[in-house]
N, C-alpha and C. Protein backbone atom coordinates (compact mmCIF):
# COMPACT_ATOMS: atom_id res chain seq x y z
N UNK A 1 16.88 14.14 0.87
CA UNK A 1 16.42 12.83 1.28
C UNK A 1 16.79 12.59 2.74
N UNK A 2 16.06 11.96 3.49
CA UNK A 2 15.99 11.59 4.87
C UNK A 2 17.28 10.45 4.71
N UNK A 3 17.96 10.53 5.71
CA UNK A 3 19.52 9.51 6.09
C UNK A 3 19.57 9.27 7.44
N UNK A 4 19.25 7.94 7.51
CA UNK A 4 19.31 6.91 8.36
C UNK A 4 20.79 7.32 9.42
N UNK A 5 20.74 7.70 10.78
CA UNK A 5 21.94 7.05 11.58
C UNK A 5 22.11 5.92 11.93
N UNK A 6 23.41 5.75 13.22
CA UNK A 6 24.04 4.67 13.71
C UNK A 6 23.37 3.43 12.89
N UNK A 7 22.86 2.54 13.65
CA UNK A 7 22.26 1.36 12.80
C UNK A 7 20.85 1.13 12.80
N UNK A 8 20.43 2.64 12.40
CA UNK A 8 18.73 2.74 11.73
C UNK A 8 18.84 2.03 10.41
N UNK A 9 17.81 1.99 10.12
CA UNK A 9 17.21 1.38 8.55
C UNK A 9 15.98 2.86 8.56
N UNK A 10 16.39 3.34 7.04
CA UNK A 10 14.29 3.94 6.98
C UNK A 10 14.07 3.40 5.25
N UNK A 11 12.48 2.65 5.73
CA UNK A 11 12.10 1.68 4.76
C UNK A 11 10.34 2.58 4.18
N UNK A 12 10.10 2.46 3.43
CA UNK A 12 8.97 3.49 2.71
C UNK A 12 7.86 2.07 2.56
N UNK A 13 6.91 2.34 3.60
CA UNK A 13 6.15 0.75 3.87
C UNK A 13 5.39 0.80 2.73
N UNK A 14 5.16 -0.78 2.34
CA UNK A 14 4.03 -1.12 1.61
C UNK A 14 2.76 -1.73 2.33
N UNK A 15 1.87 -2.33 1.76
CA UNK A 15 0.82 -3.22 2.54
C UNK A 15 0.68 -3.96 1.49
N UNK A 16 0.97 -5.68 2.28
CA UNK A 16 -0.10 -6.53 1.29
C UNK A 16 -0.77 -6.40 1.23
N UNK A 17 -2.02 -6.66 0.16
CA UNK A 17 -3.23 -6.42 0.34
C UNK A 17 -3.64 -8.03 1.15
N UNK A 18 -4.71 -8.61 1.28
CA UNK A 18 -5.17 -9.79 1.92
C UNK A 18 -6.05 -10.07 1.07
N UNK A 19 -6.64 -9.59 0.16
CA UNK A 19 -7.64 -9.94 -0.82
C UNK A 19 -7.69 -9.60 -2.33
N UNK A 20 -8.03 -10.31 -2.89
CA UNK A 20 -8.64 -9.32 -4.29
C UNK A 20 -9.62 -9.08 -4.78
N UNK A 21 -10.33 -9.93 -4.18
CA UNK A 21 -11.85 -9.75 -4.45
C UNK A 21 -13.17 -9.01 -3.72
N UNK A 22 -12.36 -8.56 -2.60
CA UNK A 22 -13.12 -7.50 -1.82
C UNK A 22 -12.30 -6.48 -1.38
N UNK A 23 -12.88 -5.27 -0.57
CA UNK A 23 -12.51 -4.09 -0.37
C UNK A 23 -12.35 -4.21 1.34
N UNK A 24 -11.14 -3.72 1.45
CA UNK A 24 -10.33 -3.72 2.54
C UNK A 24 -10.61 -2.29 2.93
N UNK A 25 -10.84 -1.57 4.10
CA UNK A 25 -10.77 -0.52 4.58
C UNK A 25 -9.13 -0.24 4.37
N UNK A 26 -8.92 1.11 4.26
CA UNK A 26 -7.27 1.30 5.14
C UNK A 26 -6.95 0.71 6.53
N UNK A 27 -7.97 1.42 7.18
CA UNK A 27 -7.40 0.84 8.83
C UNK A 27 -7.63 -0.82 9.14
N UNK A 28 -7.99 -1.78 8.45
CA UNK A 28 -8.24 -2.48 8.87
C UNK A 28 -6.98 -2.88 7.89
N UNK A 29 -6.66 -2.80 6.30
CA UNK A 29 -5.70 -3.26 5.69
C UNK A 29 -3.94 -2.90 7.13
N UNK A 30 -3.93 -1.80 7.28
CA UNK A 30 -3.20 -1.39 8.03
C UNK A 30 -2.94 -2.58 9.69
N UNK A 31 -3.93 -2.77 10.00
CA UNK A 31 -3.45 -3.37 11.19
C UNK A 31 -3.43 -5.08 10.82
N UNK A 32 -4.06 -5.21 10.06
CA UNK A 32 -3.68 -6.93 9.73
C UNK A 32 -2.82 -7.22 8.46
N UNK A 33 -2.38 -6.47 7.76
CA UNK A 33 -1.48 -6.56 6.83
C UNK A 33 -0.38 -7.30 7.21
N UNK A 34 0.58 -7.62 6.25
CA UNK A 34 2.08 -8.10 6.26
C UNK A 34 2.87 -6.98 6.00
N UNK A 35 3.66 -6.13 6.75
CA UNK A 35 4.40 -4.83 6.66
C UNK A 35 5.24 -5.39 5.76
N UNK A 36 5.91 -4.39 4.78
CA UNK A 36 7.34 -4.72 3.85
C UNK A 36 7.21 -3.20 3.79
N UNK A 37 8.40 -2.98 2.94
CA UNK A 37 8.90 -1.85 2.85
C UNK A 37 9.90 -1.71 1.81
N UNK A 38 10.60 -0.92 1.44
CA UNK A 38 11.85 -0.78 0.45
C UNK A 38 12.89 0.43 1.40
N UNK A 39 13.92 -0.38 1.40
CA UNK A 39 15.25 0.27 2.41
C UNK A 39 15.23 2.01 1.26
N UNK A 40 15.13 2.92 2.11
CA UNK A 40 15.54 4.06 1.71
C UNK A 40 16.83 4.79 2.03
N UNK A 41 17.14 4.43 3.06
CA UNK A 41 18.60 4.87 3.86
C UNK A 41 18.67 4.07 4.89
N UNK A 42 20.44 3.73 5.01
CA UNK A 42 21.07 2.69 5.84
C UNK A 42 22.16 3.63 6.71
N UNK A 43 21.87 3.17 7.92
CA UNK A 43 23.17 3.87 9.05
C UNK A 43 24.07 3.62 8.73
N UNK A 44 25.21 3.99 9.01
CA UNK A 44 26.56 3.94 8.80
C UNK A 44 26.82 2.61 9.51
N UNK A 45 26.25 2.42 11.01
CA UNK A 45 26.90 1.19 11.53
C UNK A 45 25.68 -0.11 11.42
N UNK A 46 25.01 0.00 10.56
CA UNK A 46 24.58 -1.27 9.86
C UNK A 46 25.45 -2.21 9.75
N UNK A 47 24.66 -3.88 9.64
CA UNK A 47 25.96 -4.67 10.10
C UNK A 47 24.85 -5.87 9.05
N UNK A 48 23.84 -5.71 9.00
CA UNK A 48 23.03 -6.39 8.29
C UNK A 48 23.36 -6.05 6.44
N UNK A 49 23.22 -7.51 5.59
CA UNK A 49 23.30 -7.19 4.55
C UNK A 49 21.94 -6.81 3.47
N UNK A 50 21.97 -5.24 3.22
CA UNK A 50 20.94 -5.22 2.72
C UNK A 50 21.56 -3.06 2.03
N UNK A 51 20.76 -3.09 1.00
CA UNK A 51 20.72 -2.00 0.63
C UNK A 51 19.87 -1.23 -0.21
N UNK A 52 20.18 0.04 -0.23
CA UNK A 52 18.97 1.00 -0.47
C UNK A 52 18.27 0.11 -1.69
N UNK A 53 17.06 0.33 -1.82
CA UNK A 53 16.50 -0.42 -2.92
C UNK A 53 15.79 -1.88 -2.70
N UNK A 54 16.60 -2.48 -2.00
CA UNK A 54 15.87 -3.81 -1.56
C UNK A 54 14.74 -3.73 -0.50
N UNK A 55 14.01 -4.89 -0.82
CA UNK A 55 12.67 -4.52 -0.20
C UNK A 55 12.15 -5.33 1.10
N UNK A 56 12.09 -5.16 2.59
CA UNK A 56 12.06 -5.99 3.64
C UNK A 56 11.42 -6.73 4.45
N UNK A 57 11.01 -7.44 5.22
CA UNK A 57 10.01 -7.33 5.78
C UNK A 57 9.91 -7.37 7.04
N UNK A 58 9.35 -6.72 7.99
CA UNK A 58 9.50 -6.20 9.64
C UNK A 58 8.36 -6.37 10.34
N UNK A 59 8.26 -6.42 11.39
CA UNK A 59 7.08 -6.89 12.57
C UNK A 59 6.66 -5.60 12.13
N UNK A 60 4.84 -5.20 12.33
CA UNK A 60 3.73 -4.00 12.16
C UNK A 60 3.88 -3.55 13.26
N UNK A 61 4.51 -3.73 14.69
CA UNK A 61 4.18 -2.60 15.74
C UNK A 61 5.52 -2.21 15.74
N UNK A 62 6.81 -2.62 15.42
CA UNK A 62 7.99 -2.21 15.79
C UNK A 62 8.53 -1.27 14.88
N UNK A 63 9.31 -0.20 15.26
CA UNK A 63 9.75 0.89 14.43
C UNK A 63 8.86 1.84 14.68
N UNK A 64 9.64 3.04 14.22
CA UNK A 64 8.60 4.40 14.64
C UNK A 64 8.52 5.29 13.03
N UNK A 65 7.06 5.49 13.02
CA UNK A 65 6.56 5.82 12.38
C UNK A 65 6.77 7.57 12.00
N UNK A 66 7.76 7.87 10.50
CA UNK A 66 7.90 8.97 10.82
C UNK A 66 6.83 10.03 10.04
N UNK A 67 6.24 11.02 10.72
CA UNK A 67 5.12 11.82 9.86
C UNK A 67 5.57 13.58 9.59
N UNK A 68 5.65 13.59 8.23
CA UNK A 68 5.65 14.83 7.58
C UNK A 68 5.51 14.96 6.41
N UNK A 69 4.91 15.84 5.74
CA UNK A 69 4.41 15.90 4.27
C UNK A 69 5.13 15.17 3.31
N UNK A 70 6.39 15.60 3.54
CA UNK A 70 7.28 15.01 2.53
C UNK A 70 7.93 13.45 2.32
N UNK A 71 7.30 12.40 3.84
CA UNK A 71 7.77 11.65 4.31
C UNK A 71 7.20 10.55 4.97
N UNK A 72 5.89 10.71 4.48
CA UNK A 72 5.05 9.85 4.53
C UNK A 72 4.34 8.57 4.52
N UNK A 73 4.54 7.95 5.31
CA UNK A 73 4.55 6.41 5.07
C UNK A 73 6.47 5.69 5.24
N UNK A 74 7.12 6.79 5.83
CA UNK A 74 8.61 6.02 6.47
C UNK A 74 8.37 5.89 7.53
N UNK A 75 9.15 4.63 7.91
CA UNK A 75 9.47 4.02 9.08
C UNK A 75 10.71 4.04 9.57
N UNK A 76 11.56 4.76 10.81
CA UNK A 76 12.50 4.33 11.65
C UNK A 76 12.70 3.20 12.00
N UNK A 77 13.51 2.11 11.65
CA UNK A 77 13.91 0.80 12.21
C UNK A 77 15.18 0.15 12.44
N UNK A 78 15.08 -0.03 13.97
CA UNK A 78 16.75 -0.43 14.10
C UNK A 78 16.84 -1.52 13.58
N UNK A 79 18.00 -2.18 12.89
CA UNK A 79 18.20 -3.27 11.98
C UNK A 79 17.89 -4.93 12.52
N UNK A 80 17.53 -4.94 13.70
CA UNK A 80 17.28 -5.92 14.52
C UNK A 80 15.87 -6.94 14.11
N UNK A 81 15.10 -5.29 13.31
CA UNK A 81 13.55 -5.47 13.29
C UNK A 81 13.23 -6.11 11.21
N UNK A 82 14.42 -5.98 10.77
CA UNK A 82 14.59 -6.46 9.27
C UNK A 82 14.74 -8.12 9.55
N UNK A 83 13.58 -8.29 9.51
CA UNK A 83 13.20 -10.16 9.46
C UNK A 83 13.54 -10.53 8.11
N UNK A 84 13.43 -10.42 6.67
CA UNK A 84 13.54 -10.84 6.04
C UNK A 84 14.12 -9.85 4.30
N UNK A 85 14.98 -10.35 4.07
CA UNK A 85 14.50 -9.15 2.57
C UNK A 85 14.11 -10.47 1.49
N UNK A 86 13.19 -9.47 0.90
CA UNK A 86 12.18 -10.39 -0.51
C UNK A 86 12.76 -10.16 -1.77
N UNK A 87 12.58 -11.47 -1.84
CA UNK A 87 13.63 -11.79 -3.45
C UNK A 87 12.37 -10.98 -4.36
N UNK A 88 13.30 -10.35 -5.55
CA UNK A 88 12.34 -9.93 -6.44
C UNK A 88 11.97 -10.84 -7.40
């Protein structure tokens, strides 16, 4: 499993959808969506309260997007960019 340093967050994004009654492209769901995510690994010097499992929600351009087969759809985010975590 991928492990977060210093005070990264990596969160495995979701997308709201915006509709239910019609069909959303990806790229268009993608750029107007509400980003959330679920914390996958926390840095050691995290200072924010939140942990693996809980689910967040972060600005769509901030954080870096990490790409490899196995890893798909994680995001790099320094803890600055965790606006909110969502009650289940």
């Amino acid at each position: 499993m991928i492990q977060a340093i210093f005070s990264d967050v990596i969160v495995k994004v979701h997308y709201e959808q915006m509709s239910n009654s019609i069909i959303i492209p990806d790229s268009a769901l993608k750029q107007h969506a509400k980003f959330y995510g679920e914390v996958m690994s926390i840095g050691p010097e995290c200072t924010i309260e939140i942990k693996v499992g809980d689910k967040i929600v972060f600005p769509r351009h901030e954080g870096f997007l990490i790409k490899s087969d196995q890893y798909d759809g994680f995001y790099k985010l320094k803890e600055d960019y965790c606006l909110a975590k969502v009650a289940d």
